[in-house]
N, C-alpha and C. Protein backbone atom coordinates (compact mmCIF):
# COMPACT_ATOMS: atom_id res chain seq x y z
N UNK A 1 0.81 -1.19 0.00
CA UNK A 1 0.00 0.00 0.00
C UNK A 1 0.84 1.25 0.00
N UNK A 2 1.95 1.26 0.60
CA UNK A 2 3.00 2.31 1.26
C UNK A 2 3.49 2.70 -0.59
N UNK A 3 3.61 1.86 -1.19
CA UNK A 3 4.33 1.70 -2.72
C UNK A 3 3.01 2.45 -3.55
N UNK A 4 2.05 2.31 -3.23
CA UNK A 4 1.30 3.07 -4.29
C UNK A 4 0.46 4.19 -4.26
N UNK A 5 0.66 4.40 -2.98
CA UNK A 5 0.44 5.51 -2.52
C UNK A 5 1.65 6.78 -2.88
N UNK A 6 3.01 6.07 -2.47
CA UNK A 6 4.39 7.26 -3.68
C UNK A 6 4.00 7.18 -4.99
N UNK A 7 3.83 6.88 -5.81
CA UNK A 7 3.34 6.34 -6.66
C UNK A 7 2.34 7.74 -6.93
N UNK A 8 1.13 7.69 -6.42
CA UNK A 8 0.20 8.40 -6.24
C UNK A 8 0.99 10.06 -6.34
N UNK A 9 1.14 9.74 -5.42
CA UNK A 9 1.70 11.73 -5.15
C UNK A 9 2.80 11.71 -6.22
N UNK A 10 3.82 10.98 -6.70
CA UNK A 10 4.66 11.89 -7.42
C UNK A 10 4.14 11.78 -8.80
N UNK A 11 3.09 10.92 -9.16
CA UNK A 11 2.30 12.10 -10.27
C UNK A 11 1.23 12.98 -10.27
N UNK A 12 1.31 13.40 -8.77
CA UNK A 12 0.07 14.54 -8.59
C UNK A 12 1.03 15.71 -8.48
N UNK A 13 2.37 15.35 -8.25
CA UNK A 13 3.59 16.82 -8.04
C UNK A 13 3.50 17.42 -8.78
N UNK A 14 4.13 18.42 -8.79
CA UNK A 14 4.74 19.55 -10.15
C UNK A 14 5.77 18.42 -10.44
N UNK A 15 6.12 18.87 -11.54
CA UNK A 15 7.51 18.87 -12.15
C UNK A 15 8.15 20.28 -12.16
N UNK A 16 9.59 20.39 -11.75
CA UNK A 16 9.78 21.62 -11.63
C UNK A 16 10.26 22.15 -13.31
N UNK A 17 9.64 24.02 -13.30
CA UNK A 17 10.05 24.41 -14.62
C UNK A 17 9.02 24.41 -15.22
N UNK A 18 7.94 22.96 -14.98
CA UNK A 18 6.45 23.15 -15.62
C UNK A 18 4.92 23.78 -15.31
N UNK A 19 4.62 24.28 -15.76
CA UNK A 19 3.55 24.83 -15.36
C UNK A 19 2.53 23.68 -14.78
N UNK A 20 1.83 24.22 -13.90
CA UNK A 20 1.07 23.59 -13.42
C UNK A 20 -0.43 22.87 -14.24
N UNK A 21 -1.06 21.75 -14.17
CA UNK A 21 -1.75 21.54 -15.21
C UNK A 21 -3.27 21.41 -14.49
N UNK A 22 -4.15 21.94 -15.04
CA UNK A 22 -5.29 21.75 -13.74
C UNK A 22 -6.55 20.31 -14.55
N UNK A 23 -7.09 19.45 -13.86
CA UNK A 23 -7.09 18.47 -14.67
C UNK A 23 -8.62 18.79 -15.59
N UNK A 24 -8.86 19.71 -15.34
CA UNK A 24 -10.56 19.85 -15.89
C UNK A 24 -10.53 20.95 -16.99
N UNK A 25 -8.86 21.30 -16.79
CA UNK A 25 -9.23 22.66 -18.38
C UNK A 25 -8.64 21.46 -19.56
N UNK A 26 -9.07 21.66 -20.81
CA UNK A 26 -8.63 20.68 -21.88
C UNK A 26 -7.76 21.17 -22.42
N UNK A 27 -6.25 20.44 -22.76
CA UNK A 27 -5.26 21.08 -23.16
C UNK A 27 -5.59 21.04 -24.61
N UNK A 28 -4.41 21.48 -25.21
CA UNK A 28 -4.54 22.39 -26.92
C UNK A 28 -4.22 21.36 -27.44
N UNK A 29 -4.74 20.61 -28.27
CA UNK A 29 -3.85 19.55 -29.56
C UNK A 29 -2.20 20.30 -29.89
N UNK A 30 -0.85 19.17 -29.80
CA UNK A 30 0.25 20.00 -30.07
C UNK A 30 0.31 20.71 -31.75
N UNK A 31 0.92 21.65 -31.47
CA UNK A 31 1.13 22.74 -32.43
C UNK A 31 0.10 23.50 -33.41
N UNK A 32 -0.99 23.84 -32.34
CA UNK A 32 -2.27 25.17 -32.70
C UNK A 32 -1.88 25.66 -31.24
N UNK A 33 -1.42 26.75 -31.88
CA UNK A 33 -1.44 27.74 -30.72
C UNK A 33 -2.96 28.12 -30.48
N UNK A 34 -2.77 28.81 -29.45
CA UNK A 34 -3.71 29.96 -28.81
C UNK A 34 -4.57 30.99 -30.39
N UNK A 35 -5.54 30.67 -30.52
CA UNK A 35 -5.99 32.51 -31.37
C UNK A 35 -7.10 32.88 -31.20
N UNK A 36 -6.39 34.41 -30.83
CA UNK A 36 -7.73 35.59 -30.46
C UNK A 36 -7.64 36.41 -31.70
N UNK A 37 -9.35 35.99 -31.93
CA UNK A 37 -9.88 36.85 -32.97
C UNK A 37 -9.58 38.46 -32.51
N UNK A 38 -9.19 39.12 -33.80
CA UNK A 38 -9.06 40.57 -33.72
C UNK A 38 -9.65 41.25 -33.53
N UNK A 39 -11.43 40.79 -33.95
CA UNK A 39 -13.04 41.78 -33.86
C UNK A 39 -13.64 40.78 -32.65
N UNK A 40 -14.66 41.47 -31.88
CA UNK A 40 -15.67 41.15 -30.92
C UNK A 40 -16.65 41.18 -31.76
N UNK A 41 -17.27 40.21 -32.42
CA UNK A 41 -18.54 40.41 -32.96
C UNK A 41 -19.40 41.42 -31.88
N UNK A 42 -19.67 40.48 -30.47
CA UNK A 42 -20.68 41.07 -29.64
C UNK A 42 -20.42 42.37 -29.39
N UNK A 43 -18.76 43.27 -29.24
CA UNK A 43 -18.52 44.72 -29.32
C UNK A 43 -19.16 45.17 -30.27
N UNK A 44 -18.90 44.65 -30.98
CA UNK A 44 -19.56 45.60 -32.33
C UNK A 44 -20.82 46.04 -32.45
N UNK A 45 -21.78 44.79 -32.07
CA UNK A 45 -23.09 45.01 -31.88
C UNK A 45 -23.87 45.77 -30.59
N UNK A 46 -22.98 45.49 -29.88
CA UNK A 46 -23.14 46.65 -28.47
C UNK A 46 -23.10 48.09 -28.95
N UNK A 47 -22.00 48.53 -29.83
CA UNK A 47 -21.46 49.63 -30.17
C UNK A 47 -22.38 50.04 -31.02
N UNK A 48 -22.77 49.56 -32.06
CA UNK A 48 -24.08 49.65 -33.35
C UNK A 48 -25.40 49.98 -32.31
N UNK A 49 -25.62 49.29 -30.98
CA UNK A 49 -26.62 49.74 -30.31
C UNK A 49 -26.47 50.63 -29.77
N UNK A 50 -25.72 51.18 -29.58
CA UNK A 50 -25.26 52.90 -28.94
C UNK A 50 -25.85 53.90 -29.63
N UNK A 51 -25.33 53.74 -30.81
CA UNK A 51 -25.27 54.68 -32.37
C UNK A 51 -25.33 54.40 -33.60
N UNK A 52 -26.01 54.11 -34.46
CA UNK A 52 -25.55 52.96 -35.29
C UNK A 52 -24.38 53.96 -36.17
N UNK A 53 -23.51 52.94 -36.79
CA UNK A 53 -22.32 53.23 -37.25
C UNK A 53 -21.03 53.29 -36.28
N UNK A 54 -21.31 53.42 -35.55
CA UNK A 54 -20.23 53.20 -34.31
C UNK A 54 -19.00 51.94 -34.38
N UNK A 55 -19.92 50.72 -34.77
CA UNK A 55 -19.32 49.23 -34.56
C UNK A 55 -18.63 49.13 -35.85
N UNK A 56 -19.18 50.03 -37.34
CA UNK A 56 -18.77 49.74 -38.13
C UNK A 56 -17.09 50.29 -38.36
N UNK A 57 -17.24 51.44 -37.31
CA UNK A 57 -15.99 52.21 -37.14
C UNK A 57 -15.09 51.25 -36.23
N UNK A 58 -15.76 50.33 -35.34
CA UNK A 58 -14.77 49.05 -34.61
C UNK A 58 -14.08 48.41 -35.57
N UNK A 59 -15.01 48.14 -36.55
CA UNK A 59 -14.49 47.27 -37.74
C UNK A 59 -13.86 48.05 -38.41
N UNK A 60 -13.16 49.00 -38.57
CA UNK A 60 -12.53 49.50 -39.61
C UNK A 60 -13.25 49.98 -40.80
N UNK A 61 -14.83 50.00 -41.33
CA UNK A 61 -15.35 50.20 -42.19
C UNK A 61 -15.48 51.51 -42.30
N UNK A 62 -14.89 52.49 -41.96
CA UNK A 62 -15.78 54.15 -41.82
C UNK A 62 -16.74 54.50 -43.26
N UNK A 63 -16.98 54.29 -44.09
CA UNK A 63 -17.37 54.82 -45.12
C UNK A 63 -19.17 53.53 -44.53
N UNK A 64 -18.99 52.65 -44.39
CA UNK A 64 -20.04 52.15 -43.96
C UNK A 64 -20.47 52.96 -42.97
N UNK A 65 -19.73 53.24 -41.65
CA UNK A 65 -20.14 54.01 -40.60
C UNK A 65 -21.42 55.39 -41.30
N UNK A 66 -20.74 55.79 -42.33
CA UNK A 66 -21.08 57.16 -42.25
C UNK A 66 -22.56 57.29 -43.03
N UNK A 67 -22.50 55.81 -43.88
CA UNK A 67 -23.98 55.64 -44.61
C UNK A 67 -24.99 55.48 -43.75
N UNK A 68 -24.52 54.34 -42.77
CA UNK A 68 -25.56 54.04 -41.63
C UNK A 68 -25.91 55.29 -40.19
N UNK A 69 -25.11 55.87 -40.22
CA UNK A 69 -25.45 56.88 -39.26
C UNK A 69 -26.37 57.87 -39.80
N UNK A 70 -25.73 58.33 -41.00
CA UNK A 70 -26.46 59.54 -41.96
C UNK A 70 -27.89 58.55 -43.08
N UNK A 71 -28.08 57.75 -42.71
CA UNK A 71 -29.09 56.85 -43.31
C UNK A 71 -30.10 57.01 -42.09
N UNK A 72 -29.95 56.65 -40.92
CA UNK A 72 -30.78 56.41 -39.88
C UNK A 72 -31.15 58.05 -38.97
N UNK A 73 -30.05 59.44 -39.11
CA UNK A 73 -30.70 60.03 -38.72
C UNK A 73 -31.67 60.95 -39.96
N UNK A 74 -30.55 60.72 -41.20
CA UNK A 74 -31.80 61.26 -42.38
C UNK A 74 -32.97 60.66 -42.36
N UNK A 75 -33.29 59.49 -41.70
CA UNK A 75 -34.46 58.88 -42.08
C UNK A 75 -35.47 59.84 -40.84
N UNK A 76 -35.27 60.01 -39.54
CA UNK A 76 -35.61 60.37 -38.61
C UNK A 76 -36.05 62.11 -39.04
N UNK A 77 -35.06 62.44 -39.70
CA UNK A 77 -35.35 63.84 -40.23
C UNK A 77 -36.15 63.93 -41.15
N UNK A 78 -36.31 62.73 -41.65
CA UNK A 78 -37.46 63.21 -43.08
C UNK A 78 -38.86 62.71 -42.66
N UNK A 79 -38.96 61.63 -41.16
CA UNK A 79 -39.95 61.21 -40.60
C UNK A 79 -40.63 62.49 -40.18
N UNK A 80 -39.79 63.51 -39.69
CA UNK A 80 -39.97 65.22 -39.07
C UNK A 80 -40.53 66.35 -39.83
N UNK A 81 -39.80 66.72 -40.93
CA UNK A 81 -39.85 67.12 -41.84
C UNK A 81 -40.61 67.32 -42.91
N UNK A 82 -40.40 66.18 -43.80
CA UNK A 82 -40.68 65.49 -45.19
C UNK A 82 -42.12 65.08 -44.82
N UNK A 83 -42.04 63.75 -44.65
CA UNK A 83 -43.15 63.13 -44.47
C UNK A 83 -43.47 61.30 -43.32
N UNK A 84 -44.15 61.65 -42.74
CA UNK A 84 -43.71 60.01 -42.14
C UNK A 84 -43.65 58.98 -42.32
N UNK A 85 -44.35 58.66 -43.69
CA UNK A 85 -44.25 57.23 -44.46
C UNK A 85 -43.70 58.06 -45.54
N UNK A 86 -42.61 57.23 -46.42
CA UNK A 86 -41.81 55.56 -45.66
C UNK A 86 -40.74 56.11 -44.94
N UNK A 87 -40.30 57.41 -44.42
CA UNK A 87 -39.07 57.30 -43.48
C UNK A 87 -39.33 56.60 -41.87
N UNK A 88 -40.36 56.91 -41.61
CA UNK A 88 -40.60 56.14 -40.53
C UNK A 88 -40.69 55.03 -40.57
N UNK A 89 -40.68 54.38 -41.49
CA UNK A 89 -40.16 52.45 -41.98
C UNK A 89 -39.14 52.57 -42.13
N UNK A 90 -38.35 54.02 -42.56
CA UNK A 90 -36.77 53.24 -42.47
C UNK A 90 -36.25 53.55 -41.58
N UNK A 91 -36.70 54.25 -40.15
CA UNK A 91 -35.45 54.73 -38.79
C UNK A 91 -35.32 52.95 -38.24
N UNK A 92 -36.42 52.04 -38.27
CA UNK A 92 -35.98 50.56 -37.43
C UNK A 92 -35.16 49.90 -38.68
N UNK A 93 -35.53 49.87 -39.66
CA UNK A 93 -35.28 49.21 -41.29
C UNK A 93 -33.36 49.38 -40.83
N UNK A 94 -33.08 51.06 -40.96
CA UNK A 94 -31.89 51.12 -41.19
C UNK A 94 -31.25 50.53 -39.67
N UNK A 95 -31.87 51.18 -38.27
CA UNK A 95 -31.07 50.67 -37.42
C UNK A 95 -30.67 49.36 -37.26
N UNK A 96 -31.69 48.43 -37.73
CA UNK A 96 -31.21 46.82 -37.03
C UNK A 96 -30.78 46.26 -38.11
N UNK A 97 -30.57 46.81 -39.51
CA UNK A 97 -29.56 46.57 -40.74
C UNK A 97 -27.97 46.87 -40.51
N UNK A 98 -28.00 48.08 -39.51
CA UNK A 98 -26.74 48.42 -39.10
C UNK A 98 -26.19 47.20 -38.10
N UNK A 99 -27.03 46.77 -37.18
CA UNK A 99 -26.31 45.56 -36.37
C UNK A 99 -26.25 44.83 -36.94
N UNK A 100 -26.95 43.83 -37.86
CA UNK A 100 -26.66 42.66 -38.38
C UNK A 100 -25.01 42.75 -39.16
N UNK A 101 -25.40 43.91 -39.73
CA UNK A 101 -23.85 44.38 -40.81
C UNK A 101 -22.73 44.55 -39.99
N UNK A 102 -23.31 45.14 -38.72
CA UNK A 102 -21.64 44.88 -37.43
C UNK A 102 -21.16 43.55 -37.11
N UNK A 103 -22.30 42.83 -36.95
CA UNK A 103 -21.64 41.40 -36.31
C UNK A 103 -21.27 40.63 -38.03
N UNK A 104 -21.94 40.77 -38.89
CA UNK A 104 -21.47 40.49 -39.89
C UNK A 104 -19.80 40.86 -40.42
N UNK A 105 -19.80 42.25 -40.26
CA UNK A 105 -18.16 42.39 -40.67
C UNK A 105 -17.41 41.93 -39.27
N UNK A 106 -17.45 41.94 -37.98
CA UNK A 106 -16.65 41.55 -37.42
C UNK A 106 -16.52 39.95 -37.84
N UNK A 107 -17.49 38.97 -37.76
CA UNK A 107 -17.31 37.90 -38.43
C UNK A 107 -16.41 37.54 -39.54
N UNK A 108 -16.33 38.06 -40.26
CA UNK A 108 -15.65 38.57 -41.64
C UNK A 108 -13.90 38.75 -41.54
N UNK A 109 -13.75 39.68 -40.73
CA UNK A 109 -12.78 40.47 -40.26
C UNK A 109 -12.18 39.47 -39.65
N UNK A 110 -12.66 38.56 -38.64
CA UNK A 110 -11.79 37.60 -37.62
C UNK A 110 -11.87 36.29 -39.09
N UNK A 111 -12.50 35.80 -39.69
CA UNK A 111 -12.71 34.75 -40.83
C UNK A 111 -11.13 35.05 -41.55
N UNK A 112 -11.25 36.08 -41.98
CA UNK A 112 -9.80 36.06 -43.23
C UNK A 112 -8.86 35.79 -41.74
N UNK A 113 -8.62 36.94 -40.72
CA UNK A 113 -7.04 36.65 -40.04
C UNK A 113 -7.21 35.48 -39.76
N UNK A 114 -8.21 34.74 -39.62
CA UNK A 114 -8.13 33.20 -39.23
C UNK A 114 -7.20 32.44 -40.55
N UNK A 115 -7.39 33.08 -41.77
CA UNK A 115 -6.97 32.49 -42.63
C UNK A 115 -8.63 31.41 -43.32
N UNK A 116 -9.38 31.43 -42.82
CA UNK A 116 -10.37 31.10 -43.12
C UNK A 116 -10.90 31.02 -44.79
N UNK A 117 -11.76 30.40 -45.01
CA UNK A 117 -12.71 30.47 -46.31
C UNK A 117 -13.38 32.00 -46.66
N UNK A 118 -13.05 32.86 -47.23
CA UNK A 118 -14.02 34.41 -47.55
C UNK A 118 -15.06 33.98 -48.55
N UNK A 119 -15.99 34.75 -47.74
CA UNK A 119 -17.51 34.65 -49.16
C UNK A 119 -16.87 35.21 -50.58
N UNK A 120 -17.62 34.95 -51.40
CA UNK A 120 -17.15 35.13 -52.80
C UNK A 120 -17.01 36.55 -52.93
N UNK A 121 -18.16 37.22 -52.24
CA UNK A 121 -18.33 38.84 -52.06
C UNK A 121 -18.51 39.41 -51.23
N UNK A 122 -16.65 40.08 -51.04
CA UNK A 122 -16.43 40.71 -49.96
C UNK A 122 -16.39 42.74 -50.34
N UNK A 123 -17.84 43.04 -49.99
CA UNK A 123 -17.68 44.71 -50.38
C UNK A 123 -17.85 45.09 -49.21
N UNK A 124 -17.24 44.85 -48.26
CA UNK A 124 -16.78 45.74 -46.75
C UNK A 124 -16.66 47.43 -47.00
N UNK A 125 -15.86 47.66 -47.96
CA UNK A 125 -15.17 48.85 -48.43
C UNK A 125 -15.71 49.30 -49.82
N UNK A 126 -16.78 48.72 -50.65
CA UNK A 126 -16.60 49.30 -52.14
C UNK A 126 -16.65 50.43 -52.34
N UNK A 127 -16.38 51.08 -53.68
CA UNK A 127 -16.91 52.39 -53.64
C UNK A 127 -18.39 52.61 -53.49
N UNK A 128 -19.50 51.98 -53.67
CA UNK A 128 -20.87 51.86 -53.73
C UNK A 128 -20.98 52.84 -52.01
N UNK A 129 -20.57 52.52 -51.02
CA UNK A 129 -20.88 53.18 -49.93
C UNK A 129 -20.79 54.36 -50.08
N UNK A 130 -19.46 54.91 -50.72
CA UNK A 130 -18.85 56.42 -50.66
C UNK A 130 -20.22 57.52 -51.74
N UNK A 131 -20.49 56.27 -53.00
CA UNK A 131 -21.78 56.44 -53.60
C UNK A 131 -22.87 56.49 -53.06
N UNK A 132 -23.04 56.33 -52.21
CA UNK A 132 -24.42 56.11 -51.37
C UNK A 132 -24.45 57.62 -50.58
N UNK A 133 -23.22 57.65 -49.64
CA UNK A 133 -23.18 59.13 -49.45
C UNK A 133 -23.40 60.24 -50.22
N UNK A 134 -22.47 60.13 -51.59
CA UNK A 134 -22.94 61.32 -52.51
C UNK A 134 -24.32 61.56 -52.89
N UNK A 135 -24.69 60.87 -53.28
CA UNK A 135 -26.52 60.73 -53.83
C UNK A 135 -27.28 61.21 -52.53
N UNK A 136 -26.73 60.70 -51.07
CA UNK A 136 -27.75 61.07 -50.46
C UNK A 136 -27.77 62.58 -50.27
N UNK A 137 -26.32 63.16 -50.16
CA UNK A 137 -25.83 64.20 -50.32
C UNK A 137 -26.56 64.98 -51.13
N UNK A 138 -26.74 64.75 -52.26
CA UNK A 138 -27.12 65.34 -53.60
C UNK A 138 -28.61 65.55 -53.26
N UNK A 139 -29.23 64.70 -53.29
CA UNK A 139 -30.86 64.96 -53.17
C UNK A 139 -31.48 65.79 -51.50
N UNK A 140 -30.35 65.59 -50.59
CA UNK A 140 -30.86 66.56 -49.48
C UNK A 140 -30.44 67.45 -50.00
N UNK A 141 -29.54 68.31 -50.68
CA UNK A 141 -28.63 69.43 -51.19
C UNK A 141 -29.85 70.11 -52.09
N UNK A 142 -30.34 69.25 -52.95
CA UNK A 142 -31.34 69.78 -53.59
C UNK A 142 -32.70 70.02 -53.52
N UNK A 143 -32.86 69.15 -51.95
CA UNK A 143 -34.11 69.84 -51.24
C UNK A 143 -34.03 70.92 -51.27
N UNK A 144 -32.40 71.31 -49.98
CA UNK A 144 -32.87 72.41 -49.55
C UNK A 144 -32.73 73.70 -49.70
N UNK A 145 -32.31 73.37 -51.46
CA UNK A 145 -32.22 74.33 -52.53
C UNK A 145 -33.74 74.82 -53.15
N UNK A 146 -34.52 73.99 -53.08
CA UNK A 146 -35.76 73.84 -53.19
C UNK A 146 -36.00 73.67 -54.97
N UNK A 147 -34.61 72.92 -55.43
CA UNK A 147 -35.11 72.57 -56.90
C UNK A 147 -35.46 70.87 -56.64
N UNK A 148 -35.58 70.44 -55.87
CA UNK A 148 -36.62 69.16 -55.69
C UNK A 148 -37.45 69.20 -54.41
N UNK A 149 -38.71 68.53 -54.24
CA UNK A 149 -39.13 68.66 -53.15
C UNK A 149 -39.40 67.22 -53.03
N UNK A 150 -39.04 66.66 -51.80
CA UNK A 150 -38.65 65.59 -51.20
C UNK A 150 -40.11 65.18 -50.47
N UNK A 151 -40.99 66.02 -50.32
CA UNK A 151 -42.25 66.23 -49.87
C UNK A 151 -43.79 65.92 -50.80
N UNK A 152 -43.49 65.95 -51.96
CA UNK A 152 -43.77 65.56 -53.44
C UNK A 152 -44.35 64.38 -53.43
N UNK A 153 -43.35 63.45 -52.88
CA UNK A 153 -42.62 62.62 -53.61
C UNK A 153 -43.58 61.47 -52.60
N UNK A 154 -44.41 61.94 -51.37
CA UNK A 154 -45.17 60.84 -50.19
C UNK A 154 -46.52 60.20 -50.85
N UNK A 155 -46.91 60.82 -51.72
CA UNK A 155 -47.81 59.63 -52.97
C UNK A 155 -47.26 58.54 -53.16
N UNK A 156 -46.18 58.40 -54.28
CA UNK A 156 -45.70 57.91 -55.00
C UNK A 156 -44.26 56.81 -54.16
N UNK A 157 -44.00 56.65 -52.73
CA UNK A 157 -42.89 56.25 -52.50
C UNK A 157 -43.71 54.21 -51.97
N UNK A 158 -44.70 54.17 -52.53
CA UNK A 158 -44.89 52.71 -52.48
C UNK A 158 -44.54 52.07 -53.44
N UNK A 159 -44.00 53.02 -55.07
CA UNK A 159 -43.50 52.63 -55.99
C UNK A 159 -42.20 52.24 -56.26
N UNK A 160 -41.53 52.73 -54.62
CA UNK A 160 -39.79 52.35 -54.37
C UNK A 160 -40.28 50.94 -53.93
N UNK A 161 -40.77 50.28 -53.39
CA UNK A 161 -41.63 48.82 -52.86
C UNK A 161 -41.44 47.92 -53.95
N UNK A 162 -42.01 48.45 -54.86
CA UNK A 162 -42.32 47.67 -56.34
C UNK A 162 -41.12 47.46 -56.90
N UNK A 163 -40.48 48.36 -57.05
CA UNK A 163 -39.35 48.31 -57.93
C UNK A 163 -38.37 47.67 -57.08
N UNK A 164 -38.25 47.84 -55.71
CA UNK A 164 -36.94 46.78 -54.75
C UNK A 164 -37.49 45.40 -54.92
N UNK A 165 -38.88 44.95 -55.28
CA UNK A 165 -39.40 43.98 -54.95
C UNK A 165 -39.15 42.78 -55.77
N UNK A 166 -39.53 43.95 -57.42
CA UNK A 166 -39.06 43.39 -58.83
C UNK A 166 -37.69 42.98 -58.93
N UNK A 167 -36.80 43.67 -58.53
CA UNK A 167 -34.86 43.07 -58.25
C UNK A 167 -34.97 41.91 -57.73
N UNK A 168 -35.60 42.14 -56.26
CA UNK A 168 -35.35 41.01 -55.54
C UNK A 168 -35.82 39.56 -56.78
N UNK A 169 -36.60 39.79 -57.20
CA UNK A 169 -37.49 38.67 -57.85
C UNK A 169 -36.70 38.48 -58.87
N UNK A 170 -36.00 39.58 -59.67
CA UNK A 170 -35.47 39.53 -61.10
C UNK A 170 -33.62 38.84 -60.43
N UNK A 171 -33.31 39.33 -59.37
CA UNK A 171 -32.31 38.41 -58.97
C UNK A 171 -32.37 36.98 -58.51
N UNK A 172 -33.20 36.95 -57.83
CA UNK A 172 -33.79 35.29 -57.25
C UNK A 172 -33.89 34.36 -58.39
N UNK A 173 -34.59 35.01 -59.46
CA UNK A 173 -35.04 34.31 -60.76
C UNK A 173 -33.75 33.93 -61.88
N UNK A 174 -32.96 34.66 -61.65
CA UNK A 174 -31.13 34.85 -62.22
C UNK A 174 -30.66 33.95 -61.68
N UNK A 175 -30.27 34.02 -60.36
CA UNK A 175 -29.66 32.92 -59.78
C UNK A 175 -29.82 31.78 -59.87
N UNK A 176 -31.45 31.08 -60.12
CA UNK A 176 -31.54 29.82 -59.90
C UNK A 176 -31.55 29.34 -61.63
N UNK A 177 -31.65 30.39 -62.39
CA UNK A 177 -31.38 29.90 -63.76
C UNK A 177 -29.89 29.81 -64.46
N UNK A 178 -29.01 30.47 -63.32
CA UNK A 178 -27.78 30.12 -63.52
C UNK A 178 -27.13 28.85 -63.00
N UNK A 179 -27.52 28.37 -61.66
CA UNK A 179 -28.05 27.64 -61.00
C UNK A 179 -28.07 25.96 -61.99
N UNK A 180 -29.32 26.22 -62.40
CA UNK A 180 -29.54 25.26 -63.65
C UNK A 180 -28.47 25.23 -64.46
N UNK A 181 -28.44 26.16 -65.05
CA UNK A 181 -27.29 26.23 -66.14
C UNK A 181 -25.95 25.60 -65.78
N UNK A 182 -25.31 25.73 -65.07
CA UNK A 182 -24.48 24.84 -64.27
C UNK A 182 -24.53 23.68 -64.34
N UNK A 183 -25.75 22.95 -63.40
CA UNK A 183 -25.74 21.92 -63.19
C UNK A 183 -25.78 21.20 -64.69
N UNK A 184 -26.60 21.89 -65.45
CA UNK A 184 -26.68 21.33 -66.86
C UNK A 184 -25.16 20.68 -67.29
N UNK A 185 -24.58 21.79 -67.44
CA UNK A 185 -23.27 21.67 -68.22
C UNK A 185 -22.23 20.75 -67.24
N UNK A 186 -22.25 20.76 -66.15
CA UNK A 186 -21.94 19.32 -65.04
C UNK A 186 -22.05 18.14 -65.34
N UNK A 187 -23.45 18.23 -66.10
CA UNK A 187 -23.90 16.61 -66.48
C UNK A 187 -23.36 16.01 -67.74
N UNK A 188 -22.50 17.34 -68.44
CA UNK A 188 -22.53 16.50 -70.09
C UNK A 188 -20.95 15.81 -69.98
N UNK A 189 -20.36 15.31 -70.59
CA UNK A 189 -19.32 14.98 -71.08
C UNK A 189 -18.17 16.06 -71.61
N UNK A 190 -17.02 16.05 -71.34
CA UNK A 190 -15.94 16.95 -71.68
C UNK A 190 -15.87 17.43 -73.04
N UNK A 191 -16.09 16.18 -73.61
CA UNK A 191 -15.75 16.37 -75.01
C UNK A 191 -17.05 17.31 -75.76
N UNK A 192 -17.83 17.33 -75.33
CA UNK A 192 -19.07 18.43 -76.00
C UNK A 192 -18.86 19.46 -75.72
N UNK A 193 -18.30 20.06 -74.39
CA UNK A 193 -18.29 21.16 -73.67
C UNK A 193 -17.89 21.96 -74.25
């Protein structure tokens, strides 16, 4: 008994030099280190709930930041202003578009330094944002020049509905006929191709 009881304790000792091992944390498979993602998804989305555009500025996106901030309080201003339908569909529209798009680019952001798989389409940064600013730029500019009236325009804005609706449909309908098309040409033989 005296024998296995030493036994006992000198593999419950340290070894000196080694760190101590505690038996309930799971050690690392050898050679993967340690990795901490660079983005907090959940920061981001905390931050987007502050302000929206905030998180996008965590992420490094500023040109996103500046659509979604100036998207969500123009919308609020034209709810004031302008008219309340449809900006008052877009102050929630744009805010909780802004969080999804925070935890989305932090996702993104930690995916590549992982070395990870990237979606096919990565426009974090395109110019389309910096575009989005100008235009919006442009048509408040020309409100409040008073060579457009933005006020006009509360008839007719169920016809922005129709026409986002028709994309959606005219893209959905693209895709799955490309879709096909694919698989088609999958099925034939090399030599026809």
């Amino acid at each position: 008994m005296n024998s296995t009881a030493d036994e006992h304790t000198a593999q419950a000792a340290p070894v000196a030099g080694s760190a101590p091992v505690s038996p309930t944390s799971p050690a690392l498979p050898p050679g993967q280190p340690y990795y901490r993602p660079p983005k907090s998804p959940g920061l981001a989305v905390l931050l987007s709930i502050l302000l929206p555009g905030v998180g996008q500025i965590y992420n490094g996106q500023v040109a996103k930041a500046f659509v979604f901030l100036f998207g969500w309080v123009g919308s609020i201003w034209g709810a004031a202003q302008i008219d309340p339908m449809p900006f008052a569909f877009l102050i929630p529209f744009v805010y909780l578009y802004n969080l999804i798009d925070a935890w989305r680019g932090a996702t993104l952001i930690n995916l590549r330094a992982a070395g990870g798989q990237m979606p096919d389409q990565d426009d974090s940064e395109s110019p389309a944002w910096g575009a989005t600013l100008i235009g919006l730029g442009l048509v408040l500019l020309l409100n409040n020049l008073g060579w457009v009236r933005l006020s006009a325009l509360r008839d007719y804005w169920p016809a922005l509905l129709i026409v986002i609706g028709g994309l959606f449909v005219y893209r959905s309908l693209s895709q799955r006929k490309e879709k096909g098309e694919g698989e088609d040409r999958g099925d034939e033989p090399a030599e026809t191709r």
